[in-house]
C-alpha atoms as a PDB file:
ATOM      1  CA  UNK A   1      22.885 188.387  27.517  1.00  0.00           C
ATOM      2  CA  UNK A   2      21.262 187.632  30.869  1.00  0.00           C
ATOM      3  CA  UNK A   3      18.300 185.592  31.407  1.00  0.00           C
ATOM      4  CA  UNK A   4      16.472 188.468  32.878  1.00  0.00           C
ATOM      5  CA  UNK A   5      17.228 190.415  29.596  1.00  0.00           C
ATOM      6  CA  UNK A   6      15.968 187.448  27.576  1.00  0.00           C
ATOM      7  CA  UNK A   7      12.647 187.437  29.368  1.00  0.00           C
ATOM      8  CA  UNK A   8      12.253 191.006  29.429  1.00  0.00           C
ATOM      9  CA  UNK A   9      13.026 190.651  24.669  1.00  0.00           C
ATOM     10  CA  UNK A  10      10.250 187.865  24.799  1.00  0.00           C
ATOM     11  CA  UNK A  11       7.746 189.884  26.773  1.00  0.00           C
ATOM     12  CA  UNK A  12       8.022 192.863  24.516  1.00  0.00           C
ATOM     13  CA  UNK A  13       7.617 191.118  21.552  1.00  0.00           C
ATOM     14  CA  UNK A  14       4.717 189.449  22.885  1.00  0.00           C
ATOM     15  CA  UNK A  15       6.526 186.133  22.132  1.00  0.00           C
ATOM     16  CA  UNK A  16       4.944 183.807  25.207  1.00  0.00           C
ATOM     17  CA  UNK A  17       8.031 181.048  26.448  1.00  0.00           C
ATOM     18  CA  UNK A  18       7.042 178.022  27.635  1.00  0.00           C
ATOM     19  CA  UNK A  19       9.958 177.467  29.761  1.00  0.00           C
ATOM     20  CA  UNK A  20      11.243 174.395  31.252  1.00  0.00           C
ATOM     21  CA  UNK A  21      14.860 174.120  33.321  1.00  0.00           C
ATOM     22  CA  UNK A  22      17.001 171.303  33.746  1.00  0.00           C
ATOM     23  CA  UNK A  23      20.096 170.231  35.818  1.00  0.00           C
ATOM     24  CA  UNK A  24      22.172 167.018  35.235  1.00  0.00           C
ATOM     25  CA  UNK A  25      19.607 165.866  33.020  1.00  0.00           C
ATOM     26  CA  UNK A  26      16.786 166.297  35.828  1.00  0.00           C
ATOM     27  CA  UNK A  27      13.631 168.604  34.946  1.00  0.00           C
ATOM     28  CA  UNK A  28      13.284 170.938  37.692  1.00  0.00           C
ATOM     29  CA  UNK A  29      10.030 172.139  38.964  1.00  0.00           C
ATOM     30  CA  UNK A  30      11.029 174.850  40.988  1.00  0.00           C
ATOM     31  CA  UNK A  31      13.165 177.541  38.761  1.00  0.00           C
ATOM     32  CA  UNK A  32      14.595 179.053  41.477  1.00  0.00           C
ATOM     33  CA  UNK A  33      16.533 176.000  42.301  1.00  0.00           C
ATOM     34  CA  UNK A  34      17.765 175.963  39.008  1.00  0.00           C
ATOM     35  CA  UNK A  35      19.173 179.308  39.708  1.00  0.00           C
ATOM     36  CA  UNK A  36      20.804 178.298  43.133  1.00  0.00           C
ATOM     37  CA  UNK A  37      22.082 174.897  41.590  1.00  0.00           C
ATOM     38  CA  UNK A  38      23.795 177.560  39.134  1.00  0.00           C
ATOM     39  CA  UNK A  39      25.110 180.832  40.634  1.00  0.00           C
ATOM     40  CA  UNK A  40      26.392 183.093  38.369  1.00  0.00           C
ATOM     41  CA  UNK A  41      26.355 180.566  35.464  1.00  0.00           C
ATOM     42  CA  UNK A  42      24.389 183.014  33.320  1.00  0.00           C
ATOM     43  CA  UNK A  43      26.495 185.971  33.723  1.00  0.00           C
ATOM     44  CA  UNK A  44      29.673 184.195  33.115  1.00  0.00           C
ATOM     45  CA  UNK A  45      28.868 181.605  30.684  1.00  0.00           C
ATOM     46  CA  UNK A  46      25.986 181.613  29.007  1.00  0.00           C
ATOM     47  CA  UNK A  47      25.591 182.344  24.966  1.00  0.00           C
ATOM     48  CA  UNK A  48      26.851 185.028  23.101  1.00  0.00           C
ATOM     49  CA  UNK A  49      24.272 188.032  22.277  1.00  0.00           C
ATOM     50  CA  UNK A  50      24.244 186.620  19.325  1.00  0.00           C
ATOM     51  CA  UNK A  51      23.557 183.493  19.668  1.00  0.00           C
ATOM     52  CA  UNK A  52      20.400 183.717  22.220  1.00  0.00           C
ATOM     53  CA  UNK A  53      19.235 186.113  19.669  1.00  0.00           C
ATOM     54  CA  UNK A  54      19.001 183.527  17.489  1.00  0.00           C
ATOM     55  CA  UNK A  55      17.450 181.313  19.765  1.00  0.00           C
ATOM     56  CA  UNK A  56      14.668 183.719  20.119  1.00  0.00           C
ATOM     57  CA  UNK A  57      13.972 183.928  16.482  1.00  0.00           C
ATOM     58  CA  UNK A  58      14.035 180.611  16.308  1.00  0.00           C
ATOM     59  CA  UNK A  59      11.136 180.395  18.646  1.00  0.00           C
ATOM     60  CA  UNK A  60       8.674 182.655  16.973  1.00  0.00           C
ATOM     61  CA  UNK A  61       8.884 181.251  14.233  1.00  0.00           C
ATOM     62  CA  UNK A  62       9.117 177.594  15.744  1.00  0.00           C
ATOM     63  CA  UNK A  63       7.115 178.396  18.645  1.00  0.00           C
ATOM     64  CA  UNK A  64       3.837 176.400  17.774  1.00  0.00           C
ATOM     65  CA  UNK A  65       5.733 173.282  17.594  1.00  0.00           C
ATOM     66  CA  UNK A  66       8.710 173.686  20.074  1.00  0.00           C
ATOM     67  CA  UNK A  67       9.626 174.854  23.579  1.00  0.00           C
ATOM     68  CA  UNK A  68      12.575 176.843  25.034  1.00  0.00           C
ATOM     69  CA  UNK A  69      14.343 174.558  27.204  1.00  0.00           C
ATOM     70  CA  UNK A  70      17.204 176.504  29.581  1.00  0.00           C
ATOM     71  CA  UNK A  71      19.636 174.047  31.208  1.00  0.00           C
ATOM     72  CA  UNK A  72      23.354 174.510  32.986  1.00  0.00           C
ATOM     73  CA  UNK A  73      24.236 174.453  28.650  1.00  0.00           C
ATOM     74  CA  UNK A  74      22.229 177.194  27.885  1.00  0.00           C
ATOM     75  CA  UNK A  75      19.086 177.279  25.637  1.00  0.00           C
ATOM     76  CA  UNK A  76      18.141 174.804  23.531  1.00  0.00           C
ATOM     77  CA  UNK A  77      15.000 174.946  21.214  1.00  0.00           C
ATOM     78  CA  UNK A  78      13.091 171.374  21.453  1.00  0.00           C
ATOM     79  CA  UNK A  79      10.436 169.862  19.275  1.00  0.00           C
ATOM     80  CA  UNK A  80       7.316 169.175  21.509  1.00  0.00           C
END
């Protein structure tokens, strides 16, 4: 599932992300650098349908108390 498929679930939902992208362990401001630092990354690797599904879920129900966190991994679901 692309990123831009993700975004579009969460918006229709009504489920606001609070985002935040990191490379090598650096928080990036800017998320199109992310994207550069990462070409194609998302498209070829990233979680199974399934499993960013599950991520999602995981933040409505967590989302008071956690944040989505997208990195060169994938998404991870941290504690605030």
């Amino acid at each position: 599932m692309s990123v831009t498929t993700v975004l579009e679930y969460c918006q229709s939902i009504d489920n606001p992300l609070v985002l935040e992208y990191f490379y090598k362990g650096e928080k990036l401001e800017d998320p199109a650098l992310f994207f550069d630092l990462n070409p194609g990354l998302f498209e070829l690797a990233f979680p199974s349908h399934e499993e960013t599904q599950e991520m999602i879920n995981k933040n409505l129900l967590f989302g008071t108390t956690h944040k989505l966190v997208i990195s060169e991994y994938g998404f991870n679901l941290v504690f605030r």
